[in-house]
PDB file of N, CA and C in Angstrom:
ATOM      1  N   UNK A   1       5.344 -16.759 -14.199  1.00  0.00           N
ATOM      2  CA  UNK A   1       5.275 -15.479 -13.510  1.00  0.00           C
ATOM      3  C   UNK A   1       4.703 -15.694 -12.120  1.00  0.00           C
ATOM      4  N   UNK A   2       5.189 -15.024 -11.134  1.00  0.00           N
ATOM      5  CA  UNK A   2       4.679 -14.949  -9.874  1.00  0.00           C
ATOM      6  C   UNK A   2       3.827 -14.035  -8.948  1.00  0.00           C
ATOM      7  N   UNK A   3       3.535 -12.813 -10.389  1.00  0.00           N
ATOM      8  CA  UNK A   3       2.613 -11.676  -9.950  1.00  0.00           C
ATOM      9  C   UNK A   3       3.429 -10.558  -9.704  1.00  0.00           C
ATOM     10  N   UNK A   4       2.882  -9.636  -9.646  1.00  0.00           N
ATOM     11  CA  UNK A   4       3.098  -8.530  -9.440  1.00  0.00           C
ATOM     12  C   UNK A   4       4.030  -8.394  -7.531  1.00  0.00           C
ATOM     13  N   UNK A   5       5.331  -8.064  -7.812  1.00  0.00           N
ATOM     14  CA  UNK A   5       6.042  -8.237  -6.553  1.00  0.00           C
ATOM     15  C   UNK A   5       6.758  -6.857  -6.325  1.00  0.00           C
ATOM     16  N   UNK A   6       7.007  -6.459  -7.323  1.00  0.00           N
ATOM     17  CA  UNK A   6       7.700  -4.802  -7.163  1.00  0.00           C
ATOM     18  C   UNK A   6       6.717  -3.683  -7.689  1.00  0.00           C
ATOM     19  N   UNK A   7       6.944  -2.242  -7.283  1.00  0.00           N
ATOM     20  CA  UNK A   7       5.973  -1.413  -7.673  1.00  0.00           C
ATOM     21  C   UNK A   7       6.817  -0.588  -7.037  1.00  0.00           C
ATOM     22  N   UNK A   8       6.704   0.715  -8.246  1.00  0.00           N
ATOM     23  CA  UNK A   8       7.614   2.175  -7.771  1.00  0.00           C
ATOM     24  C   UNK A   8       6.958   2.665  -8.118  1.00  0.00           C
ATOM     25  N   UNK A   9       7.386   3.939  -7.069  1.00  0.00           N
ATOM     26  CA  UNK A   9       6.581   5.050  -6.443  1.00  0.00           C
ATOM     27  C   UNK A   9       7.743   6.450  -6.361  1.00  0.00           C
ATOM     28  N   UNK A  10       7.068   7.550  -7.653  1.00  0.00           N
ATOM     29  CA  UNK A  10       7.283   8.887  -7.143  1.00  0.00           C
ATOM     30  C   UNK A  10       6.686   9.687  -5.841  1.00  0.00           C
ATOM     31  N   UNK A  11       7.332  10.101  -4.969  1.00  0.00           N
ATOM     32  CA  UNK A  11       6.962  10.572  -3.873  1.00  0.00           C
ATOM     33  C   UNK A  11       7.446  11.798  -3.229  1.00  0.00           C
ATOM     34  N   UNK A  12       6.887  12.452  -2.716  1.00  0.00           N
ATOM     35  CA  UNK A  12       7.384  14.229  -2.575  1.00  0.00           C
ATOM     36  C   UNK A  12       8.675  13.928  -1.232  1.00  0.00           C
ATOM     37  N   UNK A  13       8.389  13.265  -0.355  1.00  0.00           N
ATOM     38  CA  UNK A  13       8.980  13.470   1.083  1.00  0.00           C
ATOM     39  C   UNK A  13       9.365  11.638   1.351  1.00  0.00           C
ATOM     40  N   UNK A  14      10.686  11.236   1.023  1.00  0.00           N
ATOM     41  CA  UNK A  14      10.878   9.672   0.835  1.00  0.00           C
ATOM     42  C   UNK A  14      10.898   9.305   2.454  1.00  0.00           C
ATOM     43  N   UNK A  15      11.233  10.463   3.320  1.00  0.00           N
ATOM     44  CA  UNK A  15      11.474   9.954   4.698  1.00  0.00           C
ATOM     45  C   UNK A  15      10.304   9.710   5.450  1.00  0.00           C
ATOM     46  N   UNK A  16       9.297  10.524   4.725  1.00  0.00           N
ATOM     47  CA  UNK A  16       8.015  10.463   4.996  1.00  0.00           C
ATOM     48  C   UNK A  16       7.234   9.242   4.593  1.00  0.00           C
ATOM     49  N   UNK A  17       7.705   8.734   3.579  1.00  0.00           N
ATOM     50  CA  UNK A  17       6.567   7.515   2.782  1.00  0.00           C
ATOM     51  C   UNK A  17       7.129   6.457   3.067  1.00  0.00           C
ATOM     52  N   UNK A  18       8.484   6.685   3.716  1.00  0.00           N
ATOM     53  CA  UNK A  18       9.451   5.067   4.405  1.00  0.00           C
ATOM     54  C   UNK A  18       8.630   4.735   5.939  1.00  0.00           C
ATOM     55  N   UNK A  19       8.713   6.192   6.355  1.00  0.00           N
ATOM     56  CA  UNK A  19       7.981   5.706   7.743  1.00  0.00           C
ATOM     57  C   UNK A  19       6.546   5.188   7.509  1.00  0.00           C
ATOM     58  N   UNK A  20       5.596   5.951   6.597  1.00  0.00           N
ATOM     59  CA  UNK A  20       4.132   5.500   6.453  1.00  0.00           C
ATOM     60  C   UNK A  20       3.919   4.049   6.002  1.00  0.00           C
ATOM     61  N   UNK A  21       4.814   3.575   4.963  1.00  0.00           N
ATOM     62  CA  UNK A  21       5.001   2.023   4.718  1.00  0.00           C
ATOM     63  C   UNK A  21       5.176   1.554   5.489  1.00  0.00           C
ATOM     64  N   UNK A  22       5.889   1.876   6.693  1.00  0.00           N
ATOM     65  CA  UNK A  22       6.998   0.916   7.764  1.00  0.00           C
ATOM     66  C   UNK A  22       5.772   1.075   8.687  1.00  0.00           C
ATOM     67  N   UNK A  23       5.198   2.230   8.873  1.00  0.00           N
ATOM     68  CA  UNK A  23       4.074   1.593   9.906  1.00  0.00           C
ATOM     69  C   UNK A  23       2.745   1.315   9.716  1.00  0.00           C
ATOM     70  N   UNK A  24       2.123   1.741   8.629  1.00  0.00           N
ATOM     71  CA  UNK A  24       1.038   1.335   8.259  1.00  0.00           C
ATOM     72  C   UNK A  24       1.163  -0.626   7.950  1.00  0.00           C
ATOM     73  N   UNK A  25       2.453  -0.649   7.227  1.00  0.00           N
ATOM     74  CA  UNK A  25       2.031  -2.397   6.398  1.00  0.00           C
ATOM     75  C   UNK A  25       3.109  -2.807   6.947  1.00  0.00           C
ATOM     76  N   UNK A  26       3.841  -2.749   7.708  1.00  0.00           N
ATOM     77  CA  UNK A  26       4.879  -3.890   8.411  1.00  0.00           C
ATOM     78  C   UNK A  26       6.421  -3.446   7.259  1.00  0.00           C
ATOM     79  N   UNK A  27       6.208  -2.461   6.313  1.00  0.00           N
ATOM     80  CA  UNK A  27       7.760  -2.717   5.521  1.00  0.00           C
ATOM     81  C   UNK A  27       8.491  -2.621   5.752  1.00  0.00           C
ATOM     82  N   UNK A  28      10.037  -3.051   5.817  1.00  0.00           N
ATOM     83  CA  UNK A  28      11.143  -2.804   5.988  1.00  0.00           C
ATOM     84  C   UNK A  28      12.332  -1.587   5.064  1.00  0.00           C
ATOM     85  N   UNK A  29      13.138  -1.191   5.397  1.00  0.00           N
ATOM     86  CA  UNK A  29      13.986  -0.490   4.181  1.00  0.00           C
ATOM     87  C   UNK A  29      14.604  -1.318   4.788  1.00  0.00           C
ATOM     88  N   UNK A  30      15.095  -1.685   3.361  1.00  0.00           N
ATOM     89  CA  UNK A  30      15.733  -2.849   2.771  1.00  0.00           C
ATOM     90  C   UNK A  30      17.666  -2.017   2.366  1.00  0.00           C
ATOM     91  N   UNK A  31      17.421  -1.049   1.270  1.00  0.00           N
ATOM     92  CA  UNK A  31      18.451  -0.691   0.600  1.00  0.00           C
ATOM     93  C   UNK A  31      18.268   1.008   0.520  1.00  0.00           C
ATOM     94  N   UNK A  32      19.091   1.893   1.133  1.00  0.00           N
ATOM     95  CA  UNK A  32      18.560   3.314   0.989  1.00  0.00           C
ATOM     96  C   UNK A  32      20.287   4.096   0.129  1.00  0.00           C
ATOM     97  N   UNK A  33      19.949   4.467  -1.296  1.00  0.00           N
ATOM     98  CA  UNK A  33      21.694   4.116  -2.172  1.00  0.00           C
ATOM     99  C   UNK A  33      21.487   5.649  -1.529  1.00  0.00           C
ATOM    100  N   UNK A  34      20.369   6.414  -1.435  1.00  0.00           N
ATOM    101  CA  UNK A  34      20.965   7.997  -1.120  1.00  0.00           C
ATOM    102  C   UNK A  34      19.893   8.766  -0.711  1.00  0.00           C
ATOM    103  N   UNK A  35      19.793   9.897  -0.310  1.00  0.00           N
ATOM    104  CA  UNK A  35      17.982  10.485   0.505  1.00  0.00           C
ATOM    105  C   UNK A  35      16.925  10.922  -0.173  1.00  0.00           C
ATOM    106  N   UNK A  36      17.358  10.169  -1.740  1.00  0.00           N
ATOM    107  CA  UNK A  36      16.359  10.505  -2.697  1.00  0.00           C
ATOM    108  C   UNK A  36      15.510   9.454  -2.909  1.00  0.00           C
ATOM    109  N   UNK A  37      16.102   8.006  -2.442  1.00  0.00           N
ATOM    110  CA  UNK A  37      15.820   6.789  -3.505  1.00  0.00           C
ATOM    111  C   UNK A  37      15.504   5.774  -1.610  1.00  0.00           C
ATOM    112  N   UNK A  38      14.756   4.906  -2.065  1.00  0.00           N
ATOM    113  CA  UNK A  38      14.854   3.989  -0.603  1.00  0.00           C
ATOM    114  C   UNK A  38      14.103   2.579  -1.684  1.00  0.00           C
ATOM    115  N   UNK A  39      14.537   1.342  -0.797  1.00  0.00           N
ATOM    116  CA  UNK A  39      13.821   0.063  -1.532  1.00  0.00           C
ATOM    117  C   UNK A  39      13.833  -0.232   0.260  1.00  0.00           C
ATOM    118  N   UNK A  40      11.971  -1.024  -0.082  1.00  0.00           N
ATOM    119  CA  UNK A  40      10.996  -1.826   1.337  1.00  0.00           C
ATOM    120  C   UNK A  40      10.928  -3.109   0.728  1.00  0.00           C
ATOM    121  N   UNK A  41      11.016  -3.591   1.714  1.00  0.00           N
ATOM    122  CA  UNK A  41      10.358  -4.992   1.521  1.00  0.00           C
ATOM    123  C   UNK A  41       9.274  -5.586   2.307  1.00  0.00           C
ATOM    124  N   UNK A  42       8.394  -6.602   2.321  1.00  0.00           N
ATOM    125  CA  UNK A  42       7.832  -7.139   3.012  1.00  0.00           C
ATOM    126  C   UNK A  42       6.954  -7.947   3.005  1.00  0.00           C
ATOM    127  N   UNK A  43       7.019  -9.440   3.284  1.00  0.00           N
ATOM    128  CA  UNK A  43       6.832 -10.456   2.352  1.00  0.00           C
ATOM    129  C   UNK A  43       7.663 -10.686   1.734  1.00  0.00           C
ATOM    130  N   UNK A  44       6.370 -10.935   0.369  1.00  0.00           N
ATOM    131  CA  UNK A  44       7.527 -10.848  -0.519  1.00  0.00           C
ATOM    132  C   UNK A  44       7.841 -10.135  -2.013  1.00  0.00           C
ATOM    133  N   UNK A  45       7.246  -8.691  -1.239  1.00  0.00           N
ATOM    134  CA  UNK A  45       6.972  -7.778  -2.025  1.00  0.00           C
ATOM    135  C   UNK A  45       8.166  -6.394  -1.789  1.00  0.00           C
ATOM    136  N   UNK A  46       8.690  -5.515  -2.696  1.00  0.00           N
ATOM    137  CA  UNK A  46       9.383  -4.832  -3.160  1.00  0.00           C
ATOM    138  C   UNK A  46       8.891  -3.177  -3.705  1.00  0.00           C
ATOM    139  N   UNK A  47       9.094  -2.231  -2.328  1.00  0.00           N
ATOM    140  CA  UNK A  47       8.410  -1.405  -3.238  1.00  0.00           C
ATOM    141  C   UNK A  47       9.679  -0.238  -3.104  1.00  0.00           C
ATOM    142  N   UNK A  48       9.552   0.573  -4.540  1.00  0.00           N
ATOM    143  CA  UNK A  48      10.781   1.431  -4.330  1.00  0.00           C
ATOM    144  C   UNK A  48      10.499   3.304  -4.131  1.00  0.00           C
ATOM    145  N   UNK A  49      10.444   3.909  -3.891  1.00  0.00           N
ATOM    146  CA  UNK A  49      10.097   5.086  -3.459  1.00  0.00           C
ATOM    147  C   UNK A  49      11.336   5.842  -4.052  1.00  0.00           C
ATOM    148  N   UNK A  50      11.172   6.868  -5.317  1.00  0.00           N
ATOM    149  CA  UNK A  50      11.729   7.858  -5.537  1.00  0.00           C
ATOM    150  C   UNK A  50      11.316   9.151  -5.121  1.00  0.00           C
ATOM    151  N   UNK A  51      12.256   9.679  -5.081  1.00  0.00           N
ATOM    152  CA  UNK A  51      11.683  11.819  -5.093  1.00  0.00           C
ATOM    153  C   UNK A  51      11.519  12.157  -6.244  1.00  0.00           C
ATOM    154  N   UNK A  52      10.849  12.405  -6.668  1.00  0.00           N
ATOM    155  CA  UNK A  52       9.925  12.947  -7.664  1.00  0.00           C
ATOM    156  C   UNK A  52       8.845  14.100  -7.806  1.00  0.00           C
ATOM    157  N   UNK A  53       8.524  14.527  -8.411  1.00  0.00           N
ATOM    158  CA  UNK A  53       7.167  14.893  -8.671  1.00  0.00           C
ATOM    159  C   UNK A  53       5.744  14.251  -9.068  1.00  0.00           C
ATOM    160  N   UNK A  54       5.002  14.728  -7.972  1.00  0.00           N
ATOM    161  CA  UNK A  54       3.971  13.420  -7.688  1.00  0.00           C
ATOM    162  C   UNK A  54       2.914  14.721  -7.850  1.00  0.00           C
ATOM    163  N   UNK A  55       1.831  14.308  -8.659  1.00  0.00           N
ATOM    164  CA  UNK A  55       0.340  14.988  -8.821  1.00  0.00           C
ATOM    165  C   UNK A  55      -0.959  14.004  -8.499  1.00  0.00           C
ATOM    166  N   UNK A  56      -1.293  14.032  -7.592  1.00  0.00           N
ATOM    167  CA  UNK A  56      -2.077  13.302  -6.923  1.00  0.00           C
ATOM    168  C   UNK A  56      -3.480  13.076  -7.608  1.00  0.00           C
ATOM    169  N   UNK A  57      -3.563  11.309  -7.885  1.00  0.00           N
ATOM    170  CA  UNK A  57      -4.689  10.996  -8.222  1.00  0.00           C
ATOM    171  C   UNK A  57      -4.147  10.597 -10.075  1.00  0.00           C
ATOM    172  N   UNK A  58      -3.463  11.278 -10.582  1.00  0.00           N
ATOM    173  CA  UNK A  58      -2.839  11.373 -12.224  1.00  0.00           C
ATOM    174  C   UNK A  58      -2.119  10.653 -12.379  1.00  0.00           C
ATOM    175  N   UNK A  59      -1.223   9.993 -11.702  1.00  0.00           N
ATOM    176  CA  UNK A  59      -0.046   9.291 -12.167  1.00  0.00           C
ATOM    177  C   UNK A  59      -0.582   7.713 -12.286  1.00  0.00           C
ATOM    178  N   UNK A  60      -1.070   7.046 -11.283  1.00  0.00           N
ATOM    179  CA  UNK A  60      -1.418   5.672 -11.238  1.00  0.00           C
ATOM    180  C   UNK A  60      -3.209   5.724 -11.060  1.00  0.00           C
ATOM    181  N   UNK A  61      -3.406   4.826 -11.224  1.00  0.00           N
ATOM    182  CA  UNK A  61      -5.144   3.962 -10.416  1.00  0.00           C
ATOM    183  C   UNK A  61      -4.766   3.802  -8.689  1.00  0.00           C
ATOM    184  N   UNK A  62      -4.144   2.263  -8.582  1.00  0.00           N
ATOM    185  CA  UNK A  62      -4.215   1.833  -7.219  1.00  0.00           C
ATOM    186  C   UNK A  62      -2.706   1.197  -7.389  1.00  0.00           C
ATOM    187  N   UNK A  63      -2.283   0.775  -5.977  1.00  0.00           N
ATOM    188  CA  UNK A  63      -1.769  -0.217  -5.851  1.00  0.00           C
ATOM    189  C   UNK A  63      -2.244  -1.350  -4.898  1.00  0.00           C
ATOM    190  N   UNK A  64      -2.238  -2.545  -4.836  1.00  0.00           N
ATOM    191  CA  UNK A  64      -2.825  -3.810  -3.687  1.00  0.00           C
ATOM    192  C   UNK A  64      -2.369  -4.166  -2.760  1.00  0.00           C
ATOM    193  N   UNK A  65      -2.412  -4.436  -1.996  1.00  0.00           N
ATOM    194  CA  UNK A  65      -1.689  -5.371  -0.954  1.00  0.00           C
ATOM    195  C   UNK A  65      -3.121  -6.179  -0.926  1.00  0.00           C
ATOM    196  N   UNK A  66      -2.374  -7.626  -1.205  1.00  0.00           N
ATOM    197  CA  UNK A  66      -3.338  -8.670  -1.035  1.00  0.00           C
ATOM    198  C   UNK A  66      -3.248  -9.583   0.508  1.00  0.00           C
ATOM    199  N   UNK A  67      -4.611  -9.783   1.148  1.00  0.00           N
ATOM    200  CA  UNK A  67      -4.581 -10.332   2.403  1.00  0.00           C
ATOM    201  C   UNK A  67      -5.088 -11.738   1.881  1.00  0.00           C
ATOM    202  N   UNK A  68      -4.981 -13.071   3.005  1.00  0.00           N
ATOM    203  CA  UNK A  68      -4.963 -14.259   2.571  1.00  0.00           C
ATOM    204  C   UNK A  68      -6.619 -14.533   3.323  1.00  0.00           C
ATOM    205  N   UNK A  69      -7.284 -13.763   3.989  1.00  0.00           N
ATOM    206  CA  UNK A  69      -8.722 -13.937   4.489  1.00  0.00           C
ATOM    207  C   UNK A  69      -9.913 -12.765   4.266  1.00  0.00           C
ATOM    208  N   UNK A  70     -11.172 -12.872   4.075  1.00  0.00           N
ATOM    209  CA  UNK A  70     -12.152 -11.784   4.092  1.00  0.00           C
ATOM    210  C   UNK A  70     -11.614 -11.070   5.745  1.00  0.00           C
ATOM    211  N   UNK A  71     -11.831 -11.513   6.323  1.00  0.00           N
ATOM    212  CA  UNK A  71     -11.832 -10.730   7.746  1.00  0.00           C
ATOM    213  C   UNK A  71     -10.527  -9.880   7.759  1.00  0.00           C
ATOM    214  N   UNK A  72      -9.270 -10.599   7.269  1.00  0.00           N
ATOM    215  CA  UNK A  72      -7.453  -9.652   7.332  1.00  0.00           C
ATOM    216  C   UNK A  72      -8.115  -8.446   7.136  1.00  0.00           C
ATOM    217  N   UNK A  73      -9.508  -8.297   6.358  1.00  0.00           N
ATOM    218  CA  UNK A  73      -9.727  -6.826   5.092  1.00  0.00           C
ATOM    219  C   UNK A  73      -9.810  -5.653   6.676  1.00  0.00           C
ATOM    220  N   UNK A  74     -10.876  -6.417   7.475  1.00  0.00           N
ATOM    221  CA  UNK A  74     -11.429  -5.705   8.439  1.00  0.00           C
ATOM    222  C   UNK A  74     -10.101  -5.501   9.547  1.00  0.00           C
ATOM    223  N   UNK A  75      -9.664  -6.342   9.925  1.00  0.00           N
ATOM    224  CA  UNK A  75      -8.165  -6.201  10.862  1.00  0.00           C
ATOM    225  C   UNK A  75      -7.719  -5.241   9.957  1.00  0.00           C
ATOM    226  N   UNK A  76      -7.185  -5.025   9.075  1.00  0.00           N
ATOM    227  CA  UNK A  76      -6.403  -4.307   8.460  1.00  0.00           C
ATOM    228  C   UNK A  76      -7.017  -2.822   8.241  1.00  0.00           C
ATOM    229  N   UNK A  77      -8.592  -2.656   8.437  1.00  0.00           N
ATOM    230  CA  UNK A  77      -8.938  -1.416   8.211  1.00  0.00           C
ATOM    231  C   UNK A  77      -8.951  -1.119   9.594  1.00  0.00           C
ATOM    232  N   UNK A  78      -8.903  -1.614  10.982  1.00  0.00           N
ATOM    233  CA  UNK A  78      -9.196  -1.287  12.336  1.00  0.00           C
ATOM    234  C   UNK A  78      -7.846  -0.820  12.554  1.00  0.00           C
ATOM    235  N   UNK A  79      -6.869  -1.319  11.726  1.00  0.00           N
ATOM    236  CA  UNK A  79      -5.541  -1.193  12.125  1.00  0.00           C
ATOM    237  C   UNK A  79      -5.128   0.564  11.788  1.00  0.00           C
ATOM    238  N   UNK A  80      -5.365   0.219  10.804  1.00  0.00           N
ATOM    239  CA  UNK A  80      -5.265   1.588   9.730  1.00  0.00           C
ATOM    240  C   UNK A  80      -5.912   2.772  10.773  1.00  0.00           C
ATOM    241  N   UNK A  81      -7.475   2.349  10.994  1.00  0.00           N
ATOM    242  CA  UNK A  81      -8.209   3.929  11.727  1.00  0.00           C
ATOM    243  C   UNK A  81      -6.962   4.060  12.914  1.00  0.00           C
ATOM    244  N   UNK A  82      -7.403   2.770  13.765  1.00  0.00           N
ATOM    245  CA  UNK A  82      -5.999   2.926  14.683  1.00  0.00           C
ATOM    246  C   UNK A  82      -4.688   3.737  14.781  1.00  0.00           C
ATOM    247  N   UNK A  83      -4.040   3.889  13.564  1.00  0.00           N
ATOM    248  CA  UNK A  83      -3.115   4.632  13.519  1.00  0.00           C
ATOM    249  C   UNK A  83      -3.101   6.060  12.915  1.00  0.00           C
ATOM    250  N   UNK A  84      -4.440   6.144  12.530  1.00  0.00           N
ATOM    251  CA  UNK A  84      -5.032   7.518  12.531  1.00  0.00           C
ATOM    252  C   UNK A  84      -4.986   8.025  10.943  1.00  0.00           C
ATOM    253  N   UNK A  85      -4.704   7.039   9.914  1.00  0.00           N
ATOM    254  CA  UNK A  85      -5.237   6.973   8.756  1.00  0.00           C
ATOM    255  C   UNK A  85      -7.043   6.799   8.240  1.00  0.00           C
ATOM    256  N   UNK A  86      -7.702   7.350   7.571  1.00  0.00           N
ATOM    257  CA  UNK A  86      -9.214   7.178   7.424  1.00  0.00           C
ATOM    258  C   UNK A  86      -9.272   6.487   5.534  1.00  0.00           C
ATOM    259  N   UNK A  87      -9.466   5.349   5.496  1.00  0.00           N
ATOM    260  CA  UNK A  87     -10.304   4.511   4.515  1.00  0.00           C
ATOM    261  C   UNK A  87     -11.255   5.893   3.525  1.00  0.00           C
ATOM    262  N   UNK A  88     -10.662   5.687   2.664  1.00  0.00           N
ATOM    263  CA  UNK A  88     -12.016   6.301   1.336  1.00  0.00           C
ATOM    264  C   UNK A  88     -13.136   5.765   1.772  1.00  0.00           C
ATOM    265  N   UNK A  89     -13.425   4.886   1.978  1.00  0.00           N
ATOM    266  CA  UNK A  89     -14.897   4.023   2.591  1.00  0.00           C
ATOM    267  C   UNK A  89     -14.776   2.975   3.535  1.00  0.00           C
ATOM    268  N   UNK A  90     -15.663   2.682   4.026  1.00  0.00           N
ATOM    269  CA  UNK A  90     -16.003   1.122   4.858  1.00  0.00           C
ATOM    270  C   UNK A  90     -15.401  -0.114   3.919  1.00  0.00           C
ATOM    271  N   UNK A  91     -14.876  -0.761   4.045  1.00  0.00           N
ATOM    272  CA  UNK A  91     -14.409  -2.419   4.030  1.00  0.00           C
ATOM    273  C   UNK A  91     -16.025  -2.765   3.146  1.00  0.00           C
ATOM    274  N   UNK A  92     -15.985  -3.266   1.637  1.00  0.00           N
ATOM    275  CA  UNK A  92     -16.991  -4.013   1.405  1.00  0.00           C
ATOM    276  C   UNK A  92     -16.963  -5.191   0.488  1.00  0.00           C
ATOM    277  N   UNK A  93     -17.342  -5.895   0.425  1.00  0.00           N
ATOM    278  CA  UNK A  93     -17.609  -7.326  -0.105  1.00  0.00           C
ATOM    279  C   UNK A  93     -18.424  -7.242  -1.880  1.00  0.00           C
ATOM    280  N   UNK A  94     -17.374  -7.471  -2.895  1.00  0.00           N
ATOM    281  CA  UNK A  94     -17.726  -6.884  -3.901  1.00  0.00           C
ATOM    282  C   UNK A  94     -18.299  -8.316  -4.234  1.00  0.00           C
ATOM    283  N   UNK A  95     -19.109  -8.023  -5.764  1.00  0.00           N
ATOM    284  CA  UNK A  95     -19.757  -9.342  -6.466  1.00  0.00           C
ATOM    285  C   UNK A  95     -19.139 -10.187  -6.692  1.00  0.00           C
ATOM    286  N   UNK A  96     -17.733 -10.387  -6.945  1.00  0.00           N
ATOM    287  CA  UNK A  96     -16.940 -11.600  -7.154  1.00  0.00           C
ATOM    288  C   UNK A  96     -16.618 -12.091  -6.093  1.00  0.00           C
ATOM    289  N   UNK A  97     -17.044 -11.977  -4.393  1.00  0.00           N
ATOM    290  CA  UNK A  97     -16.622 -12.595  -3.530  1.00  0.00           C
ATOM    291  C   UNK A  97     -15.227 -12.046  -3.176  1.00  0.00           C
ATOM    292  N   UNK A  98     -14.564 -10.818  -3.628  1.00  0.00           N
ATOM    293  CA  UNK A  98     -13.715 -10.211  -3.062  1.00  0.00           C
ATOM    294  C   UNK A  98     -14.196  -9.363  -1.954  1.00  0.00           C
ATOM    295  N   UNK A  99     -12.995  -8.893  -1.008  1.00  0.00           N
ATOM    296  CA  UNK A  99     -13.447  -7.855  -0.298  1.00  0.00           C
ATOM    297  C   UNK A  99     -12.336  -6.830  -0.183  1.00  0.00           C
ATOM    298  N   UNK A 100     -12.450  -5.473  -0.092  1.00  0.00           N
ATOM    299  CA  UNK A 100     -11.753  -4.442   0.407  1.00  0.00           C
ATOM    300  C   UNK A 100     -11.916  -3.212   0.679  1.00  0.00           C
ATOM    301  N   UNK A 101     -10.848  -2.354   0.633  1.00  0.00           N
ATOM    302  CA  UNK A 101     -10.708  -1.041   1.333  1.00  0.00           C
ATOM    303  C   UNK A 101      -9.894  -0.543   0.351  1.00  0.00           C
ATOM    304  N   UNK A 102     -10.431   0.799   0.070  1.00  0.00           N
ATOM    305  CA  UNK A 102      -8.868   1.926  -0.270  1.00  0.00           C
ATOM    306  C   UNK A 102      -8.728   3.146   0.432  1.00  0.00           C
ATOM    307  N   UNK A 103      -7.028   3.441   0.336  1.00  0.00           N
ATOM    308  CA  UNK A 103      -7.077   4.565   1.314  1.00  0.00           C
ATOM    309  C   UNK A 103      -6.163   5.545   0.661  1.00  0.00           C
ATOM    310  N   UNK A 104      -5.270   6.320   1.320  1.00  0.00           N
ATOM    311  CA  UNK A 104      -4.250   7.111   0.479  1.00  0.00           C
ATOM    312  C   UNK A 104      -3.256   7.386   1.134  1.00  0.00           C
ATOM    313  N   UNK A 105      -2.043   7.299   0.465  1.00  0.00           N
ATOM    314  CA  UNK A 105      -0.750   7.200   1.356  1.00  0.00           C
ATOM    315  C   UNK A 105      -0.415   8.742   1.460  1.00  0.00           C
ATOM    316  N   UNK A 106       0.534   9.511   2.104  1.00  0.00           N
ATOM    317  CA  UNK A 106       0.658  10.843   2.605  1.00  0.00           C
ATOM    318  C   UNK A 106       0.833  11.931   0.817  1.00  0.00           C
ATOM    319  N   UNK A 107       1.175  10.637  -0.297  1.00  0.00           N
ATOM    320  CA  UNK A 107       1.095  11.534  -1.577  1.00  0.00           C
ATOM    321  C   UNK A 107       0.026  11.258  -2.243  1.00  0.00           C
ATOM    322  N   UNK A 108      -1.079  10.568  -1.407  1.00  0.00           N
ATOM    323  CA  UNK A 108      -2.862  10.666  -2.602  1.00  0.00           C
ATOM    324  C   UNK A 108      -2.557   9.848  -3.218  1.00  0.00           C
ATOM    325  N   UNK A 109      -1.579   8.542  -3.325  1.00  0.00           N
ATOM    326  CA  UNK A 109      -1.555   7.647  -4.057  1.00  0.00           C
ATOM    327  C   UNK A 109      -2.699   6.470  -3.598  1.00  0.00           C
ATOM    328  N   UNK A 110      -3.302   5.641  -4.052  1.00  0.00           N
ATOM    329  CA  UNK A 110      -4.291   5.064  -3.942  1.00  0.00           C
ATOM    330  C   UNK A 110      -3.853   3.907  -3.116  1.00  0.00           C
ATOM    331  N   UNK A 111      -4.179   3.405  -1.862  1.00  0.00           N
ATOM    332  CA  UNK A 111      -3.963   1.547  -1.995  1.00  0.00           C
ATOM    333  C   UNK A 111      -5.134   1.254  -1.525  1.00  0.00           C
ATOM    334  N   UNK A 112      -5.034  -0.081  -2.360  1.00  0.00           N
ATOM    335  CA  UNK A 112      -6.182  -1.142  -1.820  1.00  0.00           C
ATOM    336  C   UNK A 112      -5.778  -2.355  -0.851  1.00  0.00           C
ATOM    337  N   UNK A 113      -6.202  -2.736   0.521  1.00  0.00           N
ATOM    338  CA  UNK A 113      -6.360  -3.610   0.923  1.00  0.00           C
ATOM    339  C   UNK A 113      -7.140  -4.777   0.606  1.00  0.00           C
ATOM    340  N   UNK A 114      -7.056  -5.818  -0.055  1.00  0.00           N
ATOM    341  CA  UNK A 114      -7.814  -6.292  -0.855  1.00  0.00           C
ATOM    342  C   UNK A 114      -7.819  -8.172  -0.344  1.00  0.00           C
ATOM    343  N   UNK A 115      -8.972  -8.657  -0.471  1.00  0.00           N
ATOM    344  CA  UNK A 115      -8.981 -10.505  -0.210  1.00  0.00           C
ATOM    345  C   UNK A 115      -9.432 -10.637  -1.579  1.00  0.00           C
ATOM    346  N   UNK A 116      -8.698 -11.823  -2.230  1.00  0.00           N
ATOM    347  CA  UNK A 116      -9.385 -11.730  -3.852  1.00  0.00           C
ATOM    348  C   UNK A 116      -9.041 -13.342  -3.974  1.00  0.00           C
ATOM    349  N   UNK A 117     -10.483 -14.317  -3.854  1.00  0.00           N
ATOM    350  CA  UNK A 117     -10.294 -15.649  -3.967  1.00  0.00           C
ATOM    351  C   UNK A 117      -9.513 -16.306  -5.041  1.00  0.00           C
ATOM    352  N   UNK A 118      -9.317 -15.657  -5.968  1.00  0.00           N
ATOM    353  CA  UNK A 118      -8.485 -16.482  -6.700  1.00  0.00           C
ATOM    354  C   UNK A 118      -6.580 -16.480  -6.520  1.00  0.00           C
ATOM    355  N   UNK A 119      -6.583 -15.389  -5.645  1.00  0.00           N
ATOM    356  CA  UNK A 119      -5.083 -15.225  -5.334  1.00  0.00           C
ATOM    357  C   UNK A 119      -4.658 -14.785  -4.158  1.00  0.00           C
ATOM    358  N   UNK A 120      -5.756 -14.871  -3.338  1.00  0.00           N
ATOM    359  CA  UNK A 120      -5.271 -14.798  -1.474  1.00  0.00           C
ATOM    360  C   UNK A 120      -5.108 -15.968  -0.891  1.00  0.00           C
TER     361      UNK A 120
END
């Protein structure tokens, strides 16, 4: 296994959560079959965005995006205020020598920016 590489997502407004991927984390649309459905890529990760009904906070925990340094955590949260997204909290350095951030995409879905030594 190579980890976790795809992850779908119910989402109220897909034109909305294509652009917030595409500029918050670098994603691409990849494959869009119709204005309900879109597939991103980036890396080498896969995420698919349906229209759905989305209740914020109920459906999932988090999703990750893993960075390959402690510091990416902090670039990546300067980036984020930058574009006028606000972090649930400050960037912090947990007991296992991980570090991160979570924030919320335009449907309250959770992500974590995350450095995690055993797989960054």
């Amino acid at each position: 296994m190579h980890g976790l590489r795809h992850v779908a997502l119910y989402v109220s407004d897909v034109d909305r959560s294509v652009a917030f991927y595409g500029d918050v984390f670098g994603m691409q649309e990849e494959w869009r079959p119709d204005r309900d459905n879109a597939y991103l890529t980036g890396g080498s990760d896969n995420l698919a965005l349906h229209k759905g009904e989305v209740e914020s906070g109920k459906t999932m925990d988090h999703i990750g995006f893993v960075v390959p340094k402690p510091d990416d955590v902090d670039a990546w949260e300067r980036r984020i205020r930058d574009l006028g997204h606000d972090p649930d909290a400050p960037a912090r350095t947990h007991r296992d020598g991980a570090r991160s951030f979570y924030m919320k995409d335009p449907d309250g879905h959770t992500i974590q920016v995350l450095y995690h030594p055993p797989i960054s």
